[in-house]
N, C-alpha and C. Protein backbone atom coordinates (compact mmCIF):
# COMPACT_ATOMS: atom_id res chain seq x y z
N UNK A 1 50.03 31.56 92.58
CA UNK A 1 50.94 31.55 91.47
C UNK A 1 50.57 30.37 90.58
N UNK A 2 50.58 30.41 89.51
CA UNK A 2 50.03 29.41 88.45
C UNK A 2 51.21 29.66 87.52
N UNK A 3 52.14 28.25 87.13
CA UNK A 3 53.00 28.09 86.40
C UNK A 3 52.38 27.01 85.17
N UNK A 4 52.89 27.93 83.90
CA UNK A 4 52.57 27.12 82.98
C UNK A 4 53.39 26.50 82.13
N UNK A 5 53.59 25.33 81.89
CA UNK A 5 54.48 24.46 81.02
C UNK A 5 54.47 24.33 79.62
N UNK A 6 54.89 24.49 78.86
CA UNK A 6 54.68 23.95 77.02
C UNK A 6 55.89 22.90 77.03
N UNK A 7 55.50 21.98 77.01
CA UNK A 7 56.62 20.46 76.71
C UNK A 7 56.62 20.46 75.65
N UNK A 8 57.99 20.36 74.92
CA UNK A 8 57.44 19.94 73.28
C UNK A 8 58.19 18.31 73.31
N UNK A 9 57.38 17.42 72.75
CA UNK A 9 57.63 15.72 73.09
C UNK A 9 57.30 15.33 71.52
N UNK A 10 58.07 14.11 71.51
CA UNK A 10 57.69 13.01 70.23
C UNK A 10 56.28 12.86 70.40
N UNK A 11 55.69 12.20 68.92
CA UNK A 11 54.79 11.96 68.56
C UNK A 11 54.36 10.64 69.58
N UNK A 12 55.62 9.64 69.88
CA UNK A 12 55.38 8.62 70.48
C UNK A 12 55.57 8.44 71.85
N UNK A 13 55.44 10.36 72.45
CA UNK A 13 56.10 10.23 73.96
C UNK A 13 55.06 9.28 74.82
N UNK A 14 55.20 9.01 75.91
CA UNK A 14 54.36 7.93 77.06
C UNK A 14 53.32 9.56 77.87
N UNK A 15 52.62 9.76 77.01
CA UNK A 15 51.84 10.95 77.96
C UNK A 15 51.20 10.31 78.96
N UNK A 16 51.04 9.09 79.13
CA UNK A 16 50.67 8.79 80.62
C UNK A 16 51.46 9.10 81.68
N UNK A 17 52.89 8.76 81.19
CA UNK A 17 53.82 8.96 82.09
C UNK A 17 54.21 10.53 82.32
N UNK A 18 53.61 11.79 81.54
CA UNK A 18 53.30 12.92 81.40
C UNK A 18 52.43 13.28 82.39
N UNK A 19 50.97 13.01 82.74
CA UNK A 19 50.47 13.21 83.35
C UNK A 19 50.67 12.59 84.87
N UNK A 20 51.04 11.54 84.86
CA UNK A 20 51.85 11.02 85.96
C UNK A 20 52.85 12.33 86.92
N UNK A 21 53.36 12.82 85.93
CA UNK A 21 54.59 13.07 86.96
C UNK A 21 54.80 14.82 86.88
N UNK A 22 53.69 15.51 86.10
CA UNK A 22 53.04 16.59 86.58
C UNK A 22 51.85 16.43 87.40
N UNK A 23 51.43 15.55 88.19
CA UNK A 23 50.69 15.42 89.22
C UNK A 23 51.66 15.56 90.62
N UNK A 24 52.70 14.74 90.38
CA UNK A 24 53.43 14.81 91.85
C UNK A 24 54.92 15.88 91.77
N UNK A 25 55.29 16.69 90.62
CA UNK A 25 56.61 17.50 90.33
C UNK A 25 56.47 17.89 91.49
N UNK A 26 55.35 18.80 91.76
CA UNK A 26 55.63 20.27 92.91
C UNK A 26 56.00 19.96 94.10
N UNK A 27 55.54 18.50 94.73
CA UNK A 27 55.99 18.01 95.83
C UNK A 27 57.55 17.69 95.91
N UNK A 28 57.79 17.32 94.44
CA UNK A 28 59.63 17.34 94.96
C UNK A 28 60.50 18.43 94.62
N UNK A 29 60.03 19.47 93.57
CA UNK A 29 60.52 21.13 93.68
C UNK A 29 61.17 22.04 95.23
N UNK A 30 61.86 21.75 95.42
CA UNK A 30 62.12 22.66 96.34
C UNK A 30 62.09 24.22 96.34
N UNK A 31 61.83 24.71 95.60
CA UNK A 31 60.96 26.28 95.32
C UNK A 31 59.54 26.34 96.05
N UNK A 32 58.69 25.31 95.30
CA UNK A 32 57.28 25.14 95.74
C UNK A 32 57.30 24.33 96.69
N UNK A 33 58.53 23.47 97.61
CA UNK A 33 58.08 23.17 98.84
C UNK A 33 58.35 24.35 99.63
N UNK A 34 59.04 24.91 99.52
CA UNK A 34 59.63 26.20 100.21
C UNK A 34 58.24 27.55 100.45
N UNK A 35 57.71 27.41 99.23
CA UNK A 35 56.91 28.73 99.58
C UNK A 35 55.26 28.09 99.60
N UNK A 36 54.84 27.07 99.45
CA UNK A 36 53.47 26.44 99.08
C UNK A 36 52.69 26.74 100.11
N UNK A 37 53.36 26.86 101.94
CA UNK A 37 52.68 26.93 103.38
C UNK A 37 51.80 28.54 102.90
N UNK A 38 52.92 29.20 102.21
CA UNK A 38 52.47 31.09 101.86
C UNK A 38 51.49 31.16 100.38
N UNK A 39 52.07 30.64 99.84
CA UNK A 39 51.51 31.09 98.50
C UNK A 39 50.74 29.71 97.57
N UNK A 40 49.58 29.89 97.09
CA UNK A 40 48.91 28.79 96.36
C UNK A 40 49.49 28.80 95.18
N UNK A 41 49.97 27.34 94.75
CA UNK A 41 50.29 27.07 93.42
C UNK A 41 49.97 26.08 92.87
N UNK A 42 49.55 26.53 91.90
CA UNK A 42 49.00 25.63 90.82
C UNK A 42 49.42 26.11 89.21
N UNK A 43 49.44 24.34 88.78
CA UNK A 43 50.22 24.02 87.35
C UNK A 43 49.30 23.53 85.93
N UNK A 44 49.69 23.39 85.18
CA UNK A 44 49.46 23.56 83.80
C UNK A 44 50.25 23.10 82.82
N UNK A 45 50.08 22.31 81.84
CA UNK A 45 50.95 21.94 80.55
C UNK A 45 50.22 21.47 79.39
N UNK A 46 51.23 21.57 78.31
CA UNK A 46 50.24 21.70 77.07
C UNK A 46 51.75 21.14 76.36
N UNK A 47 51.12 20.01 75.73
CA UNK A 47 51.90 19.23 74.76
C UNK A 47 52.35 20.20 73.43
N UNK A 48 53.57 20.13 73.35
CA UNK A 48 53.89 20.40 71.82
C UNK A 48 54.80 19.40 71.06
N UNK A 49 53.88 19.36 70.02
CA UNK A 49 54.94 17.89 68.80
C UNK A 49 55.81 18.49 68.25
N UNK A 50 57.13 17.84 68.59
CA UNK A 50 58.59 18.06 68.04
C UNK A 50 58.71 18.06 66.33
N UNK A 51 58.96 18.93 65.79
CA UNK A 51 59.21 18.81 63.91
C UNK A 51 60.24 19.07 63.94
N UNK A 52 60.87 18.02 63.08
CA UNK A 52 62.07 18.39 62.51
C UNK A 52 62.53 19.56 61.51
N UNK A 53 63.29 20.05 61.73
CA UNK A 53 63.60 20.73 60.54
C UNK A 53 64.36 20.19 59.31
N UNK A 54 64.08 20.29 58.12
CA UNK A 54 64.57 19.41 57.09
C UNK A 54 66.14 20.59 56.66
C-alpha cells in the first residue's frame, strides 16, 4: 500500500522538520502499526504553497 500526501504549507514552513517527521509518522499510526507485519507500506509527500485568496 503506498499512501500519498499533498501538504499544502507556508512559504516559510521548517521543511526540515517536514521531512523529519514523515520519516518516523508510520511508526506512531496505529493503522500502519496494526497491519505493517501483513501488508508493505510505503509513503510519499509533495509540498503545496498556501495562496491566499484576495
Amino acid at each position: 500500500m503506498h499512501a500519498a500526501y499533498a501538504l499544502q504549507v507556508d512559504a516559510d514552513a521548517d521543511r526540515g522538520k517536514i521531512e523529519r517527521v514523515h520519516g518516523f509518522h508510520a511508526d506512531k499510526c496505529p493503522v500502519a502499526r496494526s497491519i505493517r507485519d501483513a501488508i508493505a507500506i510505503t509513503t510519499s509527500y509533495e509540498l503545496l504553497d498556501v495562496t491566499e485568496d484576495d
